[in-house]
PDB file of N, CA and C in Angstrom:
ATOM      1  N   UNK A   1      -8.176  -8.133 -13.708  1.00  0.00           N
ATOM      2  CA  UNK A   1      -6.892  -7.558 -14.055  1.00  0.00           C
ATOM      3  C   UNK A   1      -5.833  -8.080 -13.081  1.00  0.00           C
ATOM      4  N   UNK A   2      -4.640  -8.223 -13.536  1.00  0.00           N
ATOM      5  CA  UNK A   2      -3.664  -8.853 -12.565  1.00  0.00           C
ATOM      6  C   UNK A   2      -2.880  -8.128 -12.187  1.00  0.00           C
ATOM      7  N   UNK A   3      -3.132  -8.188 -10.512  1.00  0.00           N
ATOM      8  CA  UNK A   3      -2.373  -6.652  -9.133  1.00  0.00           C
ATOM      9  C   UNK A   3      -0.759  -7.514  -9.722  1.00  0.00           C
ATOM     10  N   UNK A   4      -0.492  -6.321  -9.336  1.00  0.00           N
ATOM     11  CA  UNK A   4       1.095  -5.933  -8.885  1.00  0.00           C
ATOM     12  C   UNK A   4       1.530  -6.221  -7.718  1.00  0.00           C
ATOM     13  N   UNK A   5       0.260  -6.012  -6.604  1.00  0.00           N
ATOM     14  CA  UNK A   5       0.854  -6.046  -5.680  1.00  0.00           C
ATOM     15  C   UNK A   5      -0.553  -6.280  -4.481  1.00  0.00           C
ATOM     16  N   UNK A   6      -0.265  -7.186  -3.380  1.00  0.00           N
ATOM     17  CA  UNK A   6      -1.811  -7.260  -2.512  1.00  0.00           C
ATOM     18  C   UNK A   6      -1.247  -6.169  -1.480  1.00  0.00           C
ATOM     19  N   UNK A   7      -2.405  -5.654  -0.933  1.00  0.00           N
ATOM     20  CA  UNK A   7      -2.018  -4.523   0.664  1.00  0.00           C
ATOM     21  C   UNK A   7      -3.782  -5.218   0.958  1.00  0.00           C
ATOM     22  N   UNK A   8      -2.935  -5.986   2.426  1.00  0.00           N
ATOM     23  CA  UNK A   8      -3.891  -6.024   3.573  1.00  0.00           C
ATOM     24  C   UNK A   8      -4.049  -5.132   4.466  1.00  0.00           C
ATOM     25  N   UNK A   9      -5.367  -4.029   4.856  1.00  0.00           N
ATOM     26  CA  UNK A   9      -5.572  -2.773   5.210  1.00  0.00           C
ATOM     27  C   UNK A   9      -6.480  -3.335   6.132  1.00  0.00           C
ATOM     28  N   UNK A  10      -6.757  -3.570   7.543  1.00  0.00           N
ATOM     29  CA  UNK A  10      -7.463  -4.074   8.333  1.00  0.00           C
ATOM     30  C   UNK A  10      -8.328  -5.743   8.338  1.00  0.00           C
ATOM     31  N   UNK A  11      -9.169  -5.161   8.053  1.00  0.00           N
ATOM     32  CA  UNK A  11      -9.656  -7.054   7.350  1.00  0.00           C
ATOM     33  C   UNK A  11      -9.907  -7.535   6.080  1.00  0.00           C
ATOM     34  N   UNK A  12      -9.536  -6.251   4.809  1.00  0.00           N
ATOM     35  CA  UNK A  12      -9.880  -6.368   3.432  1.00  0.00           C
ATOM     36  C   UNK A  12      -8.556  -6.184   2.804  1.00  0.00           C
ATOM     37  N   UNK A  13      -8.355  -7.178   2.217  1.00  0.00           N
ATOM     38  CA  UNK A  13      -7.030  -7.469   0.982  1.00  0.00           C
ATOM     39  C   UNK A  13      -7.473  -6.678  -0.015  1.00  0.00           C
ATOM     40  N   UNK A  14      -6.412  -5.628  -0.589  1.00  0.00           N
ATOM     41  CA  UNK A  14      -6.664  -5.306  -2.028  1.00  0.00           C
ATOM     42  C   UNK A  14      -5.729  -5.524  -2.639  1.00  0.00           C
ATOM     43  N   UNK A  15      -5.953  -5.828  -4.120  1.00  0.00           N
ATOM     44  CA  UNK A  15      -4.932  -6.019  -4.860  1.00  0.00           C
ATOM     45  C   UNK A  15      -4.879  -4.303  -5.690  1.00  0.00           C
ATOM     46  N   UNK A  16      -3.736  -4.037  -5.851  1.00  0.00           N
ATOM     47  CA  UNK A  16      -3.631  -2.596  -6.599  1.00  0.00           C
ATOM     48  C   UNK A  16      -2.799  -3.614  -7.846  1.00  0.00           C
ATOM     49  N   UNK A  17      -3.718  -2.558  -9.150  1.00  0.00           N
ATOM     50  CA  UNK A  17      -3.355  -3.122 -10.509  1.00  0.00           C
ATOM     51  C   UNK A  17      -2.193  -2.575 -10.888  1.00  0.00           C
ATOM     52  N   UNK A  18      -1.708  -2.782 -12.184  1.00  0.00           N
ATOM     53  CA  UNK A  18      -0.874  -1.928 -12.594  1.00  0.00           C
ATOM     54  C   UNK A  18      -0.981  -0.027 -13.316  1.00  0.00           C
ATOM     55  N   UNK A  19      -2.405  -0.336 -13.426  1.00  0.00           N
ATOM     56  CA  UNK A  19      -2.624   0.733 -13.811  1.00  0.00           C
ATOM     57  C   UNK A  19      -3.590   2.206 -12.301  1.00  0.00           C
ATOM     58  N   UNK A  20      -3.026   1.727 -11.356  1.00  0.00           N
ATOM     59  CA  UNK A  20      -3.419   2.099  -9.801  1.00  0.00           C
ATOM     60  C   UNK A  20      -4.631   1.748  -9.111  1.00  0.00           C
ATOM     61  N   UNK A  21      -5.271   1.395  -9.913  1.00  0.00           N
ATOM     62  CA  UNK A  21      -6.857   0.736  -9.168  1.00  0.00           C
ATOM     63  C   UNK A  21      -6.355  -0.291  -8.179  1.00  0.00           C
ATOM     64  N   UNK A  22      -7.234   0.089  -7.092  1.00  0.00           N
ATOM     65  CA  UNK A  22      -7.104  -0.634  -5.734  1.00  0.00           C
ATOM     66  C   UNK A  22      -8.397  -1.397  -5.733  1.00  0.00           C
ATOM     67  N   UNK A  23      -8.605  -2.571  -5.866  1.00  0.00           N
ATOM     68  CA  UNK A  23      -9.836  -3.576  -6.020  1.00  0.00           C
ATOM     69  C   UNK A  23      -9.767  -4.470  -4.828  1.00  0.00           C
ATOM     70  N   UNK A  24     -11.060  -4.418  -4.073  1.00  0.00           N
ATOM     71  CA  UNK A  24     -11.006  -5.161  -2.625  1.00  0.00           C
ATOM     72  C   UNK A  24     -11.379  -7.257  -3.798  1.00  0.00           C
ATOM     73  N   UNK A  25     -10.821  -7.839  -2.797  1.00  0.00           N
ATOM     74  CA  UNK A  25     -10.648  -9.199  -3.322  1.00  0.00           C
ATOM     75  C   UNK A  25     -11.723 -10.013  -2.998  1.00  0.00           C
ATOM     76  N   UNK A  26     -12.233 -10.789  -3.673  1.00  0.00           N
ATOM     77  CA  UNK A  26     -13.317 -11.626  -3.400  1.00  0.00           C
ATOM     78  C   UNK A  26     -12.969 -12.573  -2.442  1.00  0.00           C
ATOM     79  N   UNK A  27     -13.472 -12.903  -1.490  1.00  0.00           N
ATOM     80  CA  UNK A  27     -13.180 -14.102  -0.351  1.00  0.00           C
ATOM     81  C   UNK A  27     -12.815 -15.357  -1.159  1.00  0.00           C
ATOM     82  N   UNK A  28     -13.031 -15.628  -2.284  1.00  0.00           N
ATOM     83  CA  UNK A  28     -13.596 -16.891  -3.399  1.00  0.00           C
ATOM     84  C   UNK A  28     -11.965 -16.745  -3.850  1.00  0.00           C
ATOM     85  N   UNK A  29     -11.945 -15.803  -4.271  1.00  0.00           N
ATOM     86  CA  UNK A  29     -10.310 -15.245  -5.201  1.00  0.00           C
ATOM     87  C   UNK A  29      -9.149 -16.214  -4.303  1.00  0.00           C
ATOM     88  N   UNK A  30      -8.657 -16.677  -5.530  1.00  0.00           N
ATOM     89  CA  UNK A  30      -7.012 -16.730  -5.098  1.00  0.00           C
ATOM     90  C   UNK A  30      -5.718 -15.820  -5.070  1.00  0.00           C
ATOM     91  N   UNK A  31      -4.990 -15.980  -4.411  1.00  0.00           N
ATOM     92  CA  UNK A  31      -4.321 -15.176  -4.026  1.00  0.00           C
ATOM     93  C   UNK A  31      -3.356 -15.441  -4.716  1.00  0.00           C
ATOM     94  N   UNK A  32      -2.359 -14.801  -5.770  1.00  0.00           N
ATOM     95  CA  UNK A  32      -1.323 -15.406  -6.605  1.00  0.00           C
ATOM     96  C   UNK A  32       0.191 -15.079  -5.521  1.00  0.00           C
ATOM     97  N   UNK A  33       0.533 -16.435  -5.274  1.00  0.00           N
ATOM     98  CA  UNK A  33       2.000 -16.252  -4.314  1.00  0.00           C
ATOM     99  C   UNK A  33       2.949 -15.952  -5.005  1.00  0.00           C
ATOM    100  N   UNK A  34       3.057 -15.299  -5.883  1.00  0.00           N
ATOM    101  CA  UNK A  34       3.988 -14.898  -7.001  1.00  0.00           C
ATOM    102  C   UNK A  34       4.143 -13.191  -6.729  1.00  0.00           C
ATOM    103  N   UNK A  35       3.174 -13.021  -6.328  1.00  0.00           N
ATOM    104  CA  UNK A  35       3.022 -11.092  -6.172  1.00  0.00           C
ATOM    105  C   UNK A  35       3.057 -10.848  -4.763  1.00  0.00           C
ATOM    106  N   UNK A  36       3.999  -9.417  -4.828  1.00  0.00           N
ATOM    107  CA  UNK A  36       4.091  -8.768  -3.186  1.00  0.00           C
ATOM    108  C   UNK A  36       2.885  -8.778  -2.531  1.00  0.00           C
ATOM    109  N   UNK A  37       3.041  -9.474  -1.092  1.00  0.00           N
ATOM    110  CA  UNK A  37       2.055  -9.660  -0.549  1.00  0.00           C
ATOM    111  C   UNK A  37       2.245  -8.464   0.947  1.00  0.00           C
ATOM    112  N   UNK A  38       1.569  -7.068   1.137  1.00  0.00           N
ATOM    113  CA  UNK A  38       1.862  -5.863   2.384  1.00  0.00           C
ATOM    114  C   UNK A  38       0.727  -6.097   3.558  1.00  0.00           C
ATOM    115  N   UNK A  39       1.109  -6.546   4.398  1.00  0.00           N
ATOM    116  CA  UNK A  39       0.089  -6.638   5.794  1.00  0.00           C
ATOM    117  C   UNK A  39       0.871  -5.579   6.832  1.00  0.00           C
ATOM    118  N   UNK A  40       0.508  -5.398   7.911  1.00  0.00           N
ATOM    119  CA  UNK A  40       0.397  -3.906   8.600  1.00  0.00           C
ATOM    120  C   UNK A  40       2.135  -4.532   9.562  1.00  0.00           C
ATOM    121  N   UNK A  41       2.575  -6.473   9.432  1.00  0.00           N
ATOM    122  CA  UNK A  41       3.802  -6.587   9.658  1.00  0.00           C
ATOM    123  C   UNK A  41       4.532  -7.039   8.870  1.00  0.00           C
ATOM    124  N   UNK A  42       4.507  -6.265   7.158  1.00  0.00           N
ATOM    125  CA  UNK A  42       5.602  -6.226   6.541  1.00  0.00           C
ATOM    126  C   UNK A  42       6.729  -5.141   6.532  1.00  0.00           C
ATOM    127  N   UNK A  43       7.769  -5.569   6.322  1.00  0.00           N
ATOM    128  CA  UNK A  43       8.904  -4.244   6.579  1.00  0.00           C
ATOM    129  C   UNK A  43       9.046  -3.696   4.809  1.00  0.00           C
ATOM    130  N   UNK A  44       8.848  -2.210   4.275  1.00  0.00           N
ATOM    131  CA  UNK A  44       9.072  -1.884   3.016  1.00  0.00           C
ATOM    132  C   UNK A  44      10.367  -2.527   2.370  1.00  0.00           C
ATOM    133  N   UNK A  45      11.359  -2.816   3.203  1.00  0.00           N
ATOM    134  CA  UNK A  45      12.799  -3.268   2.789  1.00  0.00           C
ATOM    135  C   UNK A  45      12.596  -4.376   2.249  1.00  0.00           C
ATOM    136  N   UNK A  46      11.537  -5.116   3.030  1.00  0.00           N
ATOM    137  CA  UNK A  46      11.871  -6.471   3.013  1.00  0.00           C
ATOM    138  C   UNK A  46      10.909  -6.599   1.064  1.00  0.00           C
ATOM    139  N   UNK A  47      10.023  -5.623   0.946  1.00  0.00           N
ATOM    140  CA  UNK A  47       9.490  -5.532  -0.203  1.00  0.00           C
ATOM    141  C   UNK A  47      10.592  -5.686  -1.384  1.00  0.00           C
ATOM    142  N   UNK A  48      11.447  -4.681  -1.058  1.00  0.00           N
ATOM    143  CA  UNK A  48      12.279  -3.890  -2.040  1.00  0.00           C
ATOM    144  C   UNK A  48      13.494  -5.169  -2.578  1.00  0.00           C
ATOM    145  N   UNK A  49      13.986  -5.813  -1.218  1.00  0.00           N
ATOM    146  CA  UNK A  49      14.564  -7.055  -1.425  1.00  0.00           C
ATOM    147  C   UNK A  49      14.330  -7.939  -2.593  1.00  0.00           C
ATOM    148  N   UNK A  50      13.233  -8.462  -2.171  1.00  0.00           N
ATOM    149  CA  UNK A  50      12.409  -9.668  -2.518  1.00  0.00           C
ATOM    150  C   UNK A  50      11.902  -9.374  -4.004  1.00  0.00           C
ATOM    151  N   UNK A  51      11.169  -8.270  -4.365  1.00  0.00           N
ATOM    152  CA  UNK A  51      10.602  -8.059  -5.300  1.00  0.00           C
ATOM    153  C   UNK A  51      11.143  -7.460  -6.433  1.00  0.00           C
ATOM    154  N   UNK A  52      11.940  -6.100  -6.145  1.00  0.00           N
ATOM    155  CA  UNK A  52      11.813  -5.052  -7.407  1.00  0.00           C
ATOM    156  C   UNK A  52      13.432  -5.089  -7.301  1.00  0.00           C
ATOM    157  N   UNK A  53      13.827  -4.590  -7.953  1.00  0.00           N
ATOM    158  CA  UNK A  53      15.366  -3.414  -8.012  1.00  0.00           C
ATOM    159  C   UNK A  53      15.287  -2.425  -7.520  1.00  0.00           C
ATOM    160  N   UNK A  54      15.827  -2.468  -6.435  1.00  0.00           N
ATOM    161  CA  UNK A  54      16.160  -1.120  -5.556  1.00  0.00           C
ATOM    162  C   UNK A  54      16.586  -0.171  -6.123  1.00  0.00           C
ATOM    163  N   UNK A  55      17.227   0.321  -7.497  1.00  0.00           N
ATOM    164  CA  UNK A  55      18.127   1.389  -8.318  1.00  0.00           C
ATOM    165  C   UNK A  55      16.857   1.889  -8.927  1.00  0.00           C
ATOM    166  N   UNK A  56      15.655   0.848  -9.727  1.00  0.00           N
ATOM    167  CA  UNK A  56      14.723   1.408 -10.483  1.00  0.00           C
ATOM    168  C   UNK A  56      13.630   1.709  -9.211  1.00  0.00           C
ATOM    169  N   UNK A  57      13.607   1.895  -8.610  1.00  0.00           N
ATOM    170  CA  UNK A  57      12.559   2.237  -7.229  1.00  0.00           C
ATOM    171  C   UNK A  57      13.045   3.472  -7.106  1.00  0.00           C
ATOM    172  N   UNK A  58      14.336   3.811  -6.902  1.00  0.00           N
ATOM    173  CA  UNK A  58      15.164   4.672  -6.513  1.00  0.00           C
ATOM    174  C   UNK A  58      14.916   6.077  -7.409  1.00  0.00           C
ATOM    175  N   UNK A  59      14.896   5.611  -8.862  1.00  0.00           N
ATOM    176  CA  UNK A  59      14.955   6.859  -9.802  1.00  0.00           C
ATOM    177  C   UNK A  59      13.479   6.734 -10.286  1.00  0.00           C
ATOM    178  N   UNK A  60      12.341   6.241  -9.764  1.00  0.00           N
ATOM    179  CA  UNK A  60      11.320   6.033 -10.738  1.00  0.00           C
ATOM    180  C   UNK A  60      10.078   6.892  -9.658  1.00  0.00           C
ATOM    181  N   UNK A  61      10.822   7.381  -8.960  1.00  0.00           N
ATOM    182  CA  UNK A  61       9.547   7.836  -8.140  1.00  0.00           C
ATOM    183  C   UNK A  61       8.837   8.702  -8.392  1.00  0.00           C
ATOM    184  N   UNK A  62       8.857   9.522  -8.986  1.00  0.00           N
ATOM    185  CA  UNK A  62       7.865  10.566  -9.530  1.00  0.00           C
ATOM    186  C   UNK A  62       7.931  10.845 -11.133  1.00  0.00           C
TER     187      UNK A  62
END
């Protein structure tokens, strides 16, 4: 299934899908440089920038 988004959480990359499943990544797997990539020194801003619309982030949270 194709993540939304990778979060590196100590030494295991997961990709979270669109439908919330968090799936740890095969060492083998490629990594698509097209999708937000979160390691423990990314800034959320710099997410929000780069990736989404800050207005639909804004009103979509719950």
């Amino acid at each position: 299934m194709q993540p939304k988004i990778y979060i590196k959480l100590k030494e295991t990359i997961w990709k979270v899908t669109i439908n919330g499943q968090w799936l740890p990544i095969d060492k083998a797997e490629v990594i698509d440089a097209k999708v937000p990539f979160i390691d423990e020194y990314t800034h959320f801003n710099d997410i929000i920038s780069l990736h989404f619309n800050e207005s639909e982030i804004l009103t979509n949270l719950g």
